[in-house]
C-alpha atoms as a PDB file:
ATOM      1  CA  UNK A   1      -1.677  50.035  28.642  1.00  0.00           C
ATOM      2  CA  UNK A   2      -1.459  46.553  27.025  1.00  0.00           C
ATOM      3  CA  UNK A   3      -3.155  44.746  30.225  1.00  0.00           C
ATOM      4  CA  UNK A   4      -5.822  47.274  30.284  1.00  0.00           C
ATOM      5  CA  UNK A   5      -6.319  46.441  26.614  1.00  0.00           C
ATOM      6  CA  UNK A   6      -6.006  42.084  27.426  1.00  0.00           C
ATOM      7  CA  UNK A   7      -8.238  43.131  30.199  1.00  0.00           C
ATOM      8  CA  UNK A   8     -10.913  44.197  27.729  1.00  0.00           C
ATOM      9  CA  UNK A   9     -10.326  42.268  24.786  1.00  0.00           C
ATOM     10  CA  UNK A  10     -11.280  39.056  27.970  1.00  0.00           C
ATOM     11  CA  UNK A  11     -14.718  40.580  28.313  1.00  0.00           C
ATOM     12  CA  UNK A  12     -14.999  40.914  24.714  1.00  0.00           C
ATOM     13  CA  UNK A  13     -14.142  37.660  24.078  1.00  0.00           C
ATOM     14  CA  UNK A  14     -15.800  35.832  26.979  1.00  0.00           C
ATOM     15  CA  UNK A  15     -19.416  38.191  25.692  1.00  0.00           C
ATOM     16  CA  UNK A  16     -19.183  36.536  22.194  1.00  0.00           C
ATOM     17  CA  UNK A  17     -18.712  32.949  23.706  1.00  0.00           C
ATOM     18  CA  UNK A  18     -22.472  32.670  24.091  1.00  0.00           C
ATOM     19  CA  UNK A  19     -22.251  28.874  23.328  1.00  0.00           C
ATOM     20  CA  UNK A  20     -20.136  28.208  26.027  1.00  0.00           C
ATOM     21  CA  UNK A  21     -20.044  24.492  27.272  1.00  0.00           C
ATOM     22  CA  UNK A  22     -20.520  25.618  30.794  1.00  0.00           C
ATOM     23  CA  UNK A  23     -17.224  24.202  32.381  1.00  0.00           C
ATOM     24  CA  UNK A  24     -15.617  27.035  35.299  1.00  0.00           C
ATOM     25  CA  UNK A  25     -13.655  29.273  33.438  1.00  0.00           C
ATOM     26  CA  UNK A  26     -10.750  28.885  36.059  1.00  0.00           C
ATOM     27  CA  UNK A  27      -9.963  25.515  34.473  1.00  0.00           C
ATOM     28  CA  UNK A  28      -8.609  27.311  31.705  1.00  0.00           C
ATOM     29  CA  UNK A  29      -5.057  26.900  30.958  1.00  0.00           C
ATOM     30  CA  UNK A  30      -2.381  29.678  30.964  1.00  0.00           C
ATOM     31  CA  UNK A  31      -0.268  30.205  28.474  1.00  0.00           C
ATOM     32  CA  UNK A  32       2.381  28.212  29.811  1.00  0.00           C
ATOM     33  CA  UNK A  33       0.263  25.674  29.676  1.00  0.00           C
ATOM     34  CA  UNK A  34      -1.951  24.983  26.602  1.00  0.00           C
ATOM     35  CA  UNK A  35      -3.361  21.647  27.666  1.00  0.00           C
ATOM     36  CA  UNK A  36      -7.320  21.152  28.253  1.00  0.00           C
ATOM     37  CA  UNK A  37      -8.727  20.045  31.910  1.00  0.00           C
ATOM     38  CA  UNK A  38      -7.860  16.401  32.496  1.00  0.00           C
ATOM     39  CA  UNK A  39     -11.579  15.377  32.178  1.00  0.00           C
ATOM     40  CA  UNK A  40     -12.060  16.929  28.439  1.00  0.00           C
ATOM     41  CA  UNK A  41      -7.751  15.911  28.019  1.00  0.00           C
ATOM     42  CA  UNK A  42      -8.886  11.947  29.002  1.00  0.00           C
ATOM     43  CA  UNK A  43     -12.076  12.531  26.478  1.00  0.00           C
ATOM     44  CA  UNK A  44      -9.752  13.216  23.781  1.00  0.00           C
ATOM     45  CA  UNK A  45      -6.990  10.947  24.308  1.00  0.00           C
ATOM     46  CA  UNK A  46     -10.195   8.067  24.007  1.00  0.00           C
ATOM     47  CA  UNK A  47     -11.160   9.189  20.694  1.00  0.00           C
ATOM     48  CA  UNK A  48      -8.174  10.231  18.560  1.00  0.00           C
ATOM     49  CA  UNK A  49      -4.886   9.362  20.321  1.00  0.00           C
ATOM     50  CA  UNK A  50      -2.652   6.533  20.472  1.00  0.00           C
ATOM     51  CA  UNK A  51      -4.127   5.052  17.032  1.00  0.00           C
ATOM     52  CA  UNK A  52      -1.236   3.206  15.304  1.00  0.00           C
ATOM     53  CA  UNK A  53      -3.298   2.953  11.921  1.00  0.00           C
ATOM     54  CA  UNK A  54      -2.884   6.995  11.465  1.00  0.00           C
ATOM     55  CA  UNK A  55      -0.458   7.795   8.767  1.00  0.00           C
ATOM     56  CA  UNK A  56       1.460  10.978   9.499  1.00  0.00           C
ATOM     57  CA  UNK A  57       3.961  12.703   6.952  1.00  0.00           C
ATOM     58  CA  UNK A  58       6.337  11.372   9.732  1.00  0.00           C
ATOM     59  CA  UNK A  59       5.643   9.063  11.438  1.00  0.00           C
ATOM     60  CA  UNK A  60       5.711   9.905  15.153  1.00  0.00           C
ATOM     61  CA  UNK A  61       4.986  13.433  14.236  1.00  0.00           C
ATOM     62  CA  UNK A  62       1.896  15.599  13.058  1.00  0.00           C
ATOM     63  CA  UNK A  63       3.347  18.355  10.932  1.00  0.00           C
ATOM     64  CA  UNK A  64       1.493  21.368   9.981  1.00  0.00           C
ATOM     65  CA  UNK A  65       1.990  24.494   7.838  1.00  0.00           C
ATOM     66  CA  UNK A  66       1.443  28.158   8.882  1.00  0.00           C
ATOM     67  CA  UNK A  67       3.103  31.543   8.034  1.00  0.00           C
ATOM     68  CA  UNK A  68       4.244  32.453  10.752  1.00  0.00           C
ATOM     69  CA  UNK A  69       3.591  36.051  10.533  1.00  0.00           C
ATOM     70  CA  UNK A  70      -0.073  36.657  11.412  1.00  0.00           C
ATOM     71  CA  UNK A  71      -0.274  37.641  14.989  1.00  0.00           C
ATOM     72  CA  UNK A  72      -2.115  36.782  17.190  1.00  0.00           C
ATOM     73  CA  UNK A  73      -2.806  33.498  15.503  1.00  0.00           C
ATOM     74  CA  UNK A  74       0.711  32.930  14.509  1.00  0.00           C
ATOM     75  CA  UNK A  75       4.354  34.527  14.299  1.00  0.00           C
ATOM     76  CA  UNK A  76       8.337  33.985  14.465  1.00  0.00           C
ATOM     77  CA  UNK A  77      10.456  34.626  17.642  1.00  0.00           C
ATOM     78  CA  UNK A  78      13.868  34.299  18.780  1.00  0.00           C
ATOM     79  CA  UNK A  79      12.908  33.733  22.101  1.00  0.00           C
ATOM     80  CA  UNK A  80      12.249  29.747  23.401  1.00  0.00           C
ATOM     81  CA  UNK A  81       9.082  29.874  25.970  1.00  0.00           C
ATOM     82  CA  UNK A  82       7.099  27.068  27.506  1.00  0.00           C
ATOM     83  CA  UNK A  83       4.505  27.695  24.315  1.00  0.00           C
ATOM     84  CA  UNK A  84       6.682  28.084  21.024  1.00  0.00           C
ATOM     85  CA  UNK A  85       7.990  25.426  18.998  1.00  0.00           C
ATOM     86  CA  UNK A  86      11.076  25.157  17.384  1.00  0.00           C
ATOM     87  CA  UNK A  87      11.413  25.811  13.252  1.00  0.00           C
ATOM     88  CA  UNK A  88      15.098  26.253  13.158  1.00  0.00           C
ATOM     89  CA  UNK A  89      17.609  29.251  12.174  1.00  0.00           C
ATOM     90  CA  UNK A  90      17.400  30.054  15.954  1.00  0.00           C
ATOM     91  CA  UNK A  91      13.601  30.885  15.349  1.00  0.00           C
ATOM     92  CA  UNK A  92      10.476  29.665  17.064  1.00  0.00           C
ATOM     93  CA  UNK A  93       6.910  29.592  16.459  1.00  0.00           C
ATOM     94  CA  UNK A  94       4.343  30.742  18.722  1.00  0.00           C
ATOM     95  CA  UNK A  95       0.442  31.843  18.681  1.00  0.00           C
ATOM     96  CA  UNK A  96      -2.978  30.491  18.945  1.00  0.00           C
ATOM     97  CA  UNK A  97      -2.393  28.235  16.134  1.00  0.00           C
ATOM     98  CA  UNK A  98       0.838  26.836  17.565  1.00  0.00           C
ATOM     99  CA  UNK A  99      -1.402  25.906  20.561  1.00  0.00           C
ATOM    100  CA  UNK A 100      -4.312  24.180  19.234  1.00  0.00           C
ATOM    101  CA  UNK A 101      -1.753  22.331  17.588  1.00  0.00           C
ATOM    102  CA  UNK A 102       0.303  21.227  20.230  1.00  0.00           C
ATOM    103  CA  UNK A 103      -2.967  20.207  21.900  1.00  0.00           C
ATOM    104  CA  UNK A 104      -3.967  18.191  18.787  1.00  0.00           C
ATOM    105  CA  UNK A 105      -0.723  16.336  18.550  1.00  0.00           C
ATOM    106  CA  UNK A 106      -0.834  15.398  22.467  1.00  0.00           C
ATOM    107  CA  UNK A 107      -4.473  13.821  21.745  1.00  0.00           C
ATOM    108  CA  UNK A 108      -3.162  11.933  18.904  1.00  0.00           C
ATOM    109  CA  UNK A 109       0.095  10.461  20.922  1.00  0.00           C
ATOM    110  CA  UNK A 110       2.387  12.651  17.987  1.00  0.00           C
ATOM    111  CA  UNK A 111       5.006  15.322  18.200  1.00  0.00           C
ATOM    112  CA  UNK A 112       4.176  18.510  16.786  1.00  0.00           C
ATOM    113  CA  UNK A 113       6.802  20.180  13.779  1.00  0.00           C
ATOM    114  CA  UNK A 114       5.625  23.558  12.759  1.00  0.00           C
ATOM    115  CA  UNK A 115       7.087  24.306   9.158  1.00  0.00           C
ATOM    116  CA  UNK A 116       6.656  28.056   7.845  1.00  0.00           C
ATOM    117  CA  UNK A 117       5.276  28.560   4.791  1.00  0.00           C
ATOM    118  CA  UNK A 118       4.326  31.365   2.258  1.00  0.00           C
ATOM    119  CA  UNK A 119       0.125  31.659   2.596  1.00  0.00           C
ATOM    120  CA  UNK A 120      -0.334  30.901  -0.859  1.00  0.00           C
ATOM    121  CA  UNK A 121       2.289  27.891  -0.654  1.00  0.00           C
ATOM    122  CA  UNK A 122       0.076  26.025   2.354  1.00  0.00           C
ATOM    123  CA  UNK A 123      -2.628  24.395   0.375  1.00  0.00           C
ATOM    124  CA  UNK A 124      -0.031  23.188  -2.725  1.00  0.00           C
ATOM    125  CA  UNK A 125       2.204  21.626   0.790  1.00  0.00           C
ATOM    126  CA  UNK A 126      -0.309  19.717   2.180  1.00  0.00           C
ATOM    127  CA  UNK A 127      -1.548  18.227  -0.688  1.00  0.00           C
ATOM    128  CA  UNK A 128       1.628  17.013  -2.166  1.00  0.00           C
ATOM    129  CA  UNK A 129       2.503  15.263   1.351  1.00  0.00           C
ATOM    130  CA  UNK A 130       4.973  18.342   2.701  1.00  0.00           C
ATOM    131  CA  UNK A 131       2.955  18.819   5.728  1.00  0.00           C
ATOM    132  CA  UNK A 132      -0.208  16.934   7.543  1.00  0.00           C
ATOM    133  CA  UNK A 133      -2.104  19.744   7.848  1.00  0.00           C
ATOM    134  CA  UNK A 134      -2.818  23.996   7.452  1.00  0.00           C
ATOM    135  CA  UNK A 135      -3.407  25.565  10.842  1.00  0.00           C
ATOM    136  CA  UNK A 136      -2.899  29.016  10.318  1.00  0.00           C
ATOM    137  CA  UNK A 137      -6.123  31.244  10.731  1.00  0.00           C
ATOM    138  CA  UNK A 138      -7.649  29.833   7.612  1.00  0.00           C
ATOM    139  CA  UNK A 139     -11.553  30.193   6.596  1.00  0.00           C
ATOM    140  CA  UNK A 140     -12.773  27.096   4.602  1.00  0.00           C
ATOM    141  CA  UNK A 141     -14.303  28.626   1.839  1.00  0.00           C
ATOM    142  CA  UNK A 142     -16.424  27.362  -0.795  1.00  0.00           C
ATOM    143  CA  UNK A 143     -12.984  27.607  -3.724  1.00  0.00           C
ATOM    144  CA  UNK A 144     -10.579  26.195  -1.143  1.00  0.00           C
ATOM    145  CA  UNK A 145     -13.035  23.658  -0.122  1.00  0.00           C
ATOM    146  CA  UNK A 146     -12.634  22.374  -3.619  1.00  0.00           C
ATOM    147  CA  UNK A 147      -8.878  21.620  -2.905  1.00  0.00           C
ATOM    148  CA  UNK A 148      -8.615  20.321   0.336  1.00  0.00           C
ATOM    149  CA  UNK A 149     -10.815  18.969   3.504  1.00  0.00           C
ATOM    150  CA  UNK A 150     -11.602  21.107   6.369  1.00  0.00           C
ATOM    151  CA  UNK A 151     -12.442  20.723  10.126  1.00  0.00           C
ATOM    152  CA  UNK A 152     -15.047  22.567  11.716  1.00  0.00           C
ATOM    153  CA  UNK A 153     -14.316  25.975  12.737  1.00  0.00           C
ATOM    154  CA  UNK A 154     -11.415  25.904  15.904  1.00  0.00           C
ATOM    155  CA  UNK A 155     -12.166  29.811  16.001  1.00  0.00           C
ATOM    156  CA  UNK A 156     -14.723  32.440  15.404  1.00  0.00           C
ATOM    157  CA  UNK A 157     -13.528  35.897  15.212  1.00  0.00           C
ATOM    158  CA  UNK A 158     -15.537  39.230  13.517  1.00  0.00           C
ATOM    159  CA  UNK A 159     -14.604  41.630  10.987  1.00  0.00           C
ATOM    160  CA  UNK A 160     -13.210  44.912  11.409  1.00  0.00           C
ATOM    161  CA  UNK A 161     -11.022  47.912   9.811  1.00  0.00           C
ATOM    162  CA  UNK A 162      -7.992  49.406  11.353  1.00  0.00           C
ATOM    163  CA  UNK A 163      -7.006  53.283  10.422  1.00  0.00           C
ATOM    164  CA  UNK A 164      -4.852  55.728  12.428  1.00  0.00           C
ATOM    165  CA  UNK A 165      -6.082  57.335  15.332  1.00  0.00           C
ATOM    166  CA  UNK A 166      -5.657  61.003  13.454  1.00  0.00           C
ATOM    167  CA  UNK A 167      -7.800  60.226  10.694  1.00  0.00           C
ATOM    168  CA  UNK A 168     -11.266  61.362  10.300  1.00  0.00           C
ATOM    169  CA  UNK A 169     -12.194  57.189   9.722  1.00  0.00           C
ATOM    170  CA  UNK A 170     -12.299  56.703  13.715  1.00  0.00           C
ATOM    171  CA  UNK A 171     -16.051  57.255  13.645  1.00  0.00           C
ATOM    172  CA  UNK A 172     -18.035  55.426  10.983  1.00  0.00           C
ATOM    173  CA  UNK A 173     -20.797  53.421  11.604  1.00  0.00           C
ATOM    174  CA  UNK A 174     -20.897  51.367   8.381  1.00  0.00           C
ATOM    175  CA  UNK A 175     -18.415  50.378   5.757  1.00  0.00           C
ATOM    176  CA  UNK A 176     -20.009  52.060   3.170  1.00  0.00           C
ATOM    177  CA  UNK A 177     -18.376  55.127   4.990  1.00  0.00           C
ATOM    178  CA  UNK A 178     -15.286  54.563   3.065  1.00  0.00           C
ATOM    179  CA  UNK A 179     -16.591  54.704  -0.026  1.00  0.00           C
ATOM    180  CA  UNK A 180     -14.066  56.608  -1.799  1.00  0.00           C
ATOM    181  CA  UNK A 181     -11.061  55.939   0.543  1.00  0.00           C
ATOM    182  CA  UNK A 182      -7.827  53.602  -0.242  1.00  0.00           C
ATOM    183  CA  UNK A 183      -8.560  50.275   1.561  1.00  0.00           C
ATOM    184  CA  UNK A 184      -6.386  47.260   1.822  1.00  0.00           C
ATOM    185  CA  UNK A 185      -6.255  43.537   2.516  1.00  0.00           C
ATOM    186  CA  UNK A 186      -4.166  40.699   3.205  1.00  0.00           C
ATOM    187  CA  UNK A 187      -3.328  39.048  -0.163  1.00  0.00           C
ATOM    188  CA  UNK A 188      -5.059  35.889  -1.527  1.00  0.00           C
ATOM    189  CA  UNK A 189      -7.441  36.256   1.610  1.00  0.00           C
ATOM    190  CA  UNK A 190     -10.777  37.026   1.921  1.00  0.00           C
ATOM    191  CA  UNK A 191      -9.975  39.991   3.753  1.00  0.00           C
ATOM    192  CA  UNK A 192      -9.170  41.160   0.445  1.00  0.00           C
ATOM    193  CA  UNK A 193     -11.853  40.075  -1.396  1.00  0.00           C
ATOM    194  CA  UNK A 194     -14.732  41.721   0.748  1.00  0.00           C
ATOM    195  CA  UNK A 195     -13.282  45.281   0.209  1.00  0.00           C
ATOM    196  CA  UNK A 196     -15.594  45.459  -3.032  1.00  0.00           C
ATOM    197  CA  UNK A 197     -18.351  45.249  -1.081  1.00  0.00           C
ATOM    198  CA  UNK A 198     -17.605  48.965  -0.255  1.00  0.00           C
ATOM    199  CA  UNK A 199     -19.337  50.671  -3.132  1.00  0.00           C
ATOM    200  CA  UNK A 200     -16.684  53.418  -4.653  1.00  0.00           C
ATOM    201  CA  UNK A 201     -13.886  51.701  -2.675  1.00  0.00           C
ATOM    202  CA  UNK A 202     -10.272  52.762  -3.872  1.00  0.00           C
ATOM    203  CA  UNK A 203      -9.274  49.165  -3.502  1.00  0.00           C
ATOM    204  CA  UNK A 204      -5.469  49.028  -2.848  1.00  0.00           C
ATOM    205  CA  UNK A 205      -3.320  45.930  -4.042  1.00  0.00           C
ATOM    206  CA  UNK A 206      -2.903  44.206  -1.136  1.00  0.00           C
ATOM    207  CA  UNK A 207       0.161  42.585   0.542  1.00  0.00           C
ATOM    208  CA  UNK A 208       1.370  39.226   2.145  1.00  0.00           C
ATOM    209  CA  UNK A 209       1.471  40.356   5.434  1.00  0.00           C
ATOM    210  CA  UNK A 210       0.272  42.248   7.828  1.00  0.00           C
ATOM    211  CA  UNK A 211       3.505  43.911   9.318  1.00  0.00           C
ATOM    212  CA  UNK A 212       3.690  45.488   5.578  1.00  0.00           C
ATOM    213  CA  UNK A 213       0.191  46.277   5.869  1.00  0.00           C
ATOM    214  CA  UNK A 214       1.016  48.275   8.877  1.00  0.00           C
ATOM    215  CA  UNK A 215       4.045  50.519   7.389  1.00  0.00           C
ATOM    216  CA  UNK A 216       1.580  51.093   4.462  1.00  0.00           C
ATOM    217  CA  UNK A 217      -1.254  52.525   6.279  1.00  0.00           C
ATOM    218  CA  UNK A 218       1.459  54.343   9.270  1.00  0.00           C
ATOM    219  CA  UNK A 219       2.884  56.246   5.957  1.00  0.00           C
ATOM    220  CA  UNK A 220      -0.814  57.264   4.686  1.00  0.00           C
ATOM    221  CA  UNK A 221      -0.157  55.066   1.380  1.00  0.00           C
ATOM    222  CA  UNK A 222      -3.481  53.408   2.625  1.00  0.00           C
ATOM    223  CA  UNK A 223      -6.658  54.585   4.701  1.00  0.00           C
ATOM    224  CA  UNK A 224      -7.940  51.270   6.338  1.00  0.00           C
ATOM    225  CA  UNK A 225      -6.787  47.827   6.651  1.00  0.00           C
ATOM    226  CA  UNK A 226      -9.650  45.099   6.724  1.00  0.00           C
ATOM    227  CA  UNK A 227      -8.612  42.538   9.470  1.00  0.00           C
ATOM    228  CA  UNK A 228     -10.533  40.046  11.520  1.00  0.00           C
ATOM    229  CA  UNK A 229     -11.082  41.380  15.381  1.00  0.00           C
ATOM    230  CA  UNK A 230      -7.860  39.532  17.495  1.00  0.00           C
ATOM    231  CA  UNK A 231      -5.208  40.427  14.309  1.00  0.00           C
ATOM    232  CA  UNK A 232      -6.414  44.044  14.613  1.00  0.00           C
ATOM    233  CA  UNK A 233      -6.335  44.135  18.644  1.00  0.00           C
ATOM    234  CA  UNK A 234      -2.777  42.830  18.434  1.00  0.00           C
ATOM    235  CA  UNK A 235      -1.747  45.495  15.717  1.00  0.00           C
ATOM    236  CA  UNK A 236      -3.210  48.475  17.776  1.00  0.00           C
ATOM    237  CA  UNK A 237      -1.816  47.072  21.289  1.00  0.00           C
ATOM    238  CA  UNK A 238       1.732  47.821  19.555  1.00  0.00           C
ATOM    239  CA  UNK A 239       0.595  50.768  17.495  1.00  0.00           C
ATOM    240  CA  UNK A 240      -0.563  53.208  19.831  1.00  0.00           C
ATOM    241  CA  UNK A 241      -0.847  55.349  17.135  1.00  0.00           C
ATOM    242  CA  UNK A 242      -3.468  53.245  15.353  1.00  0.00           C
ATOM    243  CA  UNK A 243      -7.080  51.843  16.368  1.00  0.00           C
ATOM    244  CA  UNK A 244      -9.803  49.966  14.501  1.00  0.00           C
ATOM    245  CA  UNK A 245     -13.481  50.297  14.126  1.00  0.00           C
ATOM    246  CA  UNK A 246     -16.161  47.270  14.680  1.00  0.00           C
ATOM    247  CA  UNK A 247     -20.032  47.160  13.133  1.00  0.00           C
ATOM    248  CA  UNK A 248     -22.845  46.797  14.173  1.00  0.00           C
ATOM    249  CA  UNK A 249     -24.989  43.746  12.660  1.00  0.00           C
ATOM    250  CA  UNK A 250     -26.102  44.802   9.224  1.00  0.00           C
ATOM    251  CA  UNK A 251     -23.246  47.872   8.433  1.00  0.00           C
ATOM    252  CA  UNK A 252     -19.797  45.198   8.166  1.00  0.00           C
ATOM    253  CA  UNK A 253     -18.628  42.804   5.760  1.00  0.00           C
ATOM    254  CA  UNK A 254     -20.890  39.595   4.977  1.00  0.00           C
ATOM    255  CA  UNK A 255     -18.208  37.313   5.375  1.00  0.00           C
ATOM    256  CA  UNK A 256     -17.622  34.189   6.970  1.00  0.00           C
ATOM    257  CA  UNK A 257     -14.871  35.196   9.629  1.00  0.00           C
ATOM    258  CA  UNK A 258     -14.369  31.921  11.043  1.00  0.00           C
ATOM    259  CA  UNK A 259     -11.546  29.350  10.520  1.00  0.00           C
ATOM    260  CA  UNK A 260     -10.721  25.465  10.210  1.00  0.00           C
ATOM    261  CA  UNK A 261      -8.428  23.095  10.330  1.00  0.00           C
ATOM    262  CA  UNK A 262      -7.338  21.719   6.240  1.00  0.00           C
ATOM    263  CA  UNK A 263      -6.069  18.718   5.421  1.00  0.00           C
ATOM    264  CA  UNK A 264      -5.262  16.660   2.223  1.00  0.00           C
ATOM    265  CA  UNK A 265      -8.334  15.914   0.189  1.00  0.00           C
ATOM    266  CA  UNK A 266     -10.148  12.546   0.905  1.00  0.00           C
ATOM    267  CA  UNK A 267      -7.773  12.030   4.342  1.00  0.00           C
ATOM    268  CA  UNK A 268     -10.770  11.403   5.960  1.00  0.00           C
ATOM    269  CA  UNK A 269      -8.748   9.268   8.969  1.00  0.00           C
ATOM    270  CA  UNK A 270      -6.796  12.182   9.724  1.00  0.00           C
ATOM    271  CA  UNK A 271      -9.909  14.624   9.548  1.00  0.00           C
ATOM    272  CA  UNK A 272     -11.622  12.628  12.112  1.00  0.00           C
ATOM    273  CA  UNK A 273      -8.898  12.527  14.114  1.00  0.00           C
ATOM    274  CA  UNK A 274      -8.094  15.997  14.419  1.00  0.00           C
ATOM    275  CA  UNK A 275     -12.359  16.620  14.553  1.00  0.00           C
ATOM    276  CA  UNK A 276     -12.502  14.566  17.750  1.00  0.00           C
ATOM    277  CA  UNK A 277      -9.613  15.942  19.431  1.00  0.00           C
ATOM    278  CA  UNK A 278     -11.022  19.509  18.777  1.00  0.00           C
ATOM    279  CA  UNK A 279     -14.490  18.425  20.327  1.00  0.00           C
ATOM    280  CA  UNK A 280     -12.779  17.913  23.925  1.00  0.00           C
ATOM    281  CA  UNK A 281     -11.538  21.302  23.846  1.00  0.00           C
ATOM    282  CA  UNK A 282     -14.086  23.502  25.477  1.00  0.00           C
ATOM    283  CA  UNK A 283     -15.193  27.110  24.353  1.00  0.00           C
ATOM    284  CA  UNK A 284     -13.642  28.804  27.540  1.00  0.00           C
ATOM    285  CA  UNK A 285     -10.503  27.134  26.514  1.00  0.00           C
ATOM    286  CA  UNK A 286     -10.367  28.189  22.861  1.00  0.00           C
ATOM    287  CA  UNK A 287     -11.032  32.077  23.961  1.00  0.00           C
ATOM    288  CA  UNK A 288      -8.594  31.992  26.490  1.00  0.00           C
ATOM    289  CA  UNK A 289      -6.170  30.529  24.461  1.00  0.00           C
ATOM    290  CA  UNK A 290      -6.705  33.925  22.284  1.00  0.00           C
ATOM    291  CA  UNK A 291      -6.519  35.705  25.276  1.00  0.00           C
ATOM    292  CA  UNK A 292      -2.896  34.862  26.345  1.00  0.00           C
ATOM    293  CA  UNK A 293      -1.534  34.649  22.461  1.00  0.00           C
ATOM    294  CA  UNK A 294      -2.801  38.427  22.067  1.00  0.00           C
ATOM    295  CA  UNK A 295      -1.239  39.005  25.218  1.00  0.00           C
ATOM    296  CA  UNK A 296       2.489  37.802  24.455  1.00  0.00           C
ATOM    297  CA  UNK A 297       2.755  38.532  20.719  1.00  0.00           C
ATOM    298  CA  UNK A 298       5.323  40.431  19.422  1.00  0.00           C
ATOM    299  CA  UNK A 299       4.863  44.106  18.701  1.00  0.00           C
ATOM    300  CA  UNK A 300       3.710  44.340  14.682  1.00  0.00           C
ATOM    301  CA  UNK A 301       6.284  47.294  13.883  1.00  0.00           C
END
C-alpha cells in the first residue's frame, strides 16, 4: 500500500516540477545517498566550500536547528541509517531537511550537527549563536523576515486539509466547505494562521506537533487538520484510516507554502554560502529527495 502511495506521490511531485533544470532524472540520488551528480557536486564545491574565512558556531561544523518531529521534512529515530545524523540519547535525525543539510555542509567542507529544538525556540537559537542556521520546513514570512535572513525557497510544497476517511469532509471542493467545522493547525505556523480564512471556521487551538494533531482529529476532538501536501501524504501513508483533500486554484488557502533556509540577521557570508550551494542542487534532486524521505519516515501514530 505505501509503494503504491510513493509511487503516486513521484508523479505528483515530478508534475509540479515544471521548472525543472532538465538534467536525466536517473542521476538522482537514493536515499542512501543524498549527494548531487558530480558535475552540479564540483559546481558547488567552487562556489561555497573550502572557504576558511566562514565563521561557523563551531568551527569545522555547520550546525542547524530543527524539531525533529515534522515528517516528512524532519523526525527522531532510534535507528542509525546511511541518511540520519546523530543528536544523542541513542536518537537520530532523519528527513528531507537532514538531507539538504548534509549536502550543504559537504559543499562548504563542514560537518553537519543537527540539534533539536522546540519550533518556537529555533529563531531565539540562531540568533543568539546556538546554532548556524533553521532548516526545518520553515516559510520566510514577512514577521519572521524581520528577525532573521532567509535563503531562497529549498522547497515548494501546496496546501491541503487532512480529515478521516468516514467523515462527510472527503469531498469538498473549496475550503469554504468547512465553514462551521472544528479545524486545526500546527502552532505558531502559518498553517494556523490561514484557518480564518474559512469564513464561520470553528478554529481549534492548535498544537506543537503534528503526531498530537493526529490523536486529536483520530478521536473526533477536531474535523480537519491544515497541512502542507508531503506532511499530509506521510500522515495518511500511516493512517489508513485518514486521507486529505487538495484544491483546485482559486478554492485553497492564499498562502505562501514554500520554505527557506534562516540564518542570523546581517550573516550575509553565511547566506551566500548556503545560497550557492543550494543553486547546484537541481530540481529533480530536491523532489526526489522528498520522494525517498516520505518513503522511510516513521509511521505518525
Amino acid at each position: 500500500m505505501k509503494k503504491l502511495f510513493v509511487c503516486a506521490l513521484a508523479a505528483a511531485m515530478m508534475l509540479a516540477a515544471g521548472c525543472s533544470s532538465g538534467s536525466s532524472s536517473s542521476s538522482a540520488p537514493s536515499a542512501a545517498s543524498p549527494a548531487a551528480p558530480a558535475a552540479s557536486q564540483a559546481a558547488g564545491s567552487e562556489a561555497a566550500g573550502g572557504d576558511a574565512s566562514l565563521t561557523t558556531v563551531t568551527p569545522g561544523k555547520f550546525t542547524i536547528g530543527m524539531e525533529c518531529a515534522y515528517a516528512p521534512f524532519n523526525w527522531t529515530q532510534l535507528e542509525k541509517t546511511d541518511t540520519a545524523v546523530d543528536i544523542g540519547s541513542a536518537s537520530y535525525a532523519d528527513g528531507y531537511d537532514v538531507v539538504m543539510g548534509k549536502y550543504i555542509a559537504e559543499q562548504l567542507g563542514l560537518e553537519l550537527v543537527v540539534k533539536p529544538i522546540a519550533w518556537e525556540g529555533l529563531e531565539p537559537a540562531v540568533n543568539n549563536g546556538e546554532i548556524d542556521a533553521i532548516i526545518a520546513g520553515m516559510t520566510a514570512t514577512p514577521e519572521r523576515r524581520e528577525n532573521v535572513d532567509f535563503t531562497d525557497p529549498y522547497y515548494e510544497s501546496k496546501m491541503v486539509v487532512i480529515v478521516r476517511k468516514d467523515s462527510d469532509l472527503t469531498n469538498i471542493t473549496s475550503i469554504q466547505d468547512l465553514s462551521g467545522r472544528k479545524v486545526q493547525g500546527q502552532l505558531n505556523t502559518l498553517y494556523d494562521t490561514v484557518i480564518d480564512q474559512i469564513e464561520g471556521v470553528d478554529h481549534v487551538t492548535p498544537l506543537a506537533t503534528y503526531p498530537l494533531m493526529v490523536v486529536a482529529l483520530q478521536s473526533g476532538e477536531v474535523d480537519a487538520l491544515t497541512a502542507e501536501l508531503p506532511v499530509a501524504a506521510g500522515v495518511v501513508a500511516s493512517n489508513p484510516d485518514l486521507t486529505y483533500v487538495e484544491f483546485a486554484e482559486g478554492s485553497g488557502f492564499e498562502a505562501d507554502t514554500s520554505v527557506s533556509i534562516a540564518v542570523k540577521k546581517g550573516n550575509t557570508a553565511l547566506l551566500d554560502a548556503i545560497q550557492s550551494a543550494l543553486a547546484s542542487v537541481s530540481e529533480e534532486d530536491r523532489q526526489q529527495w522528498m520522494i525517498d524521505a516520505t518513503s522511510r519516515q516513521p509511521a505518525q501514530e
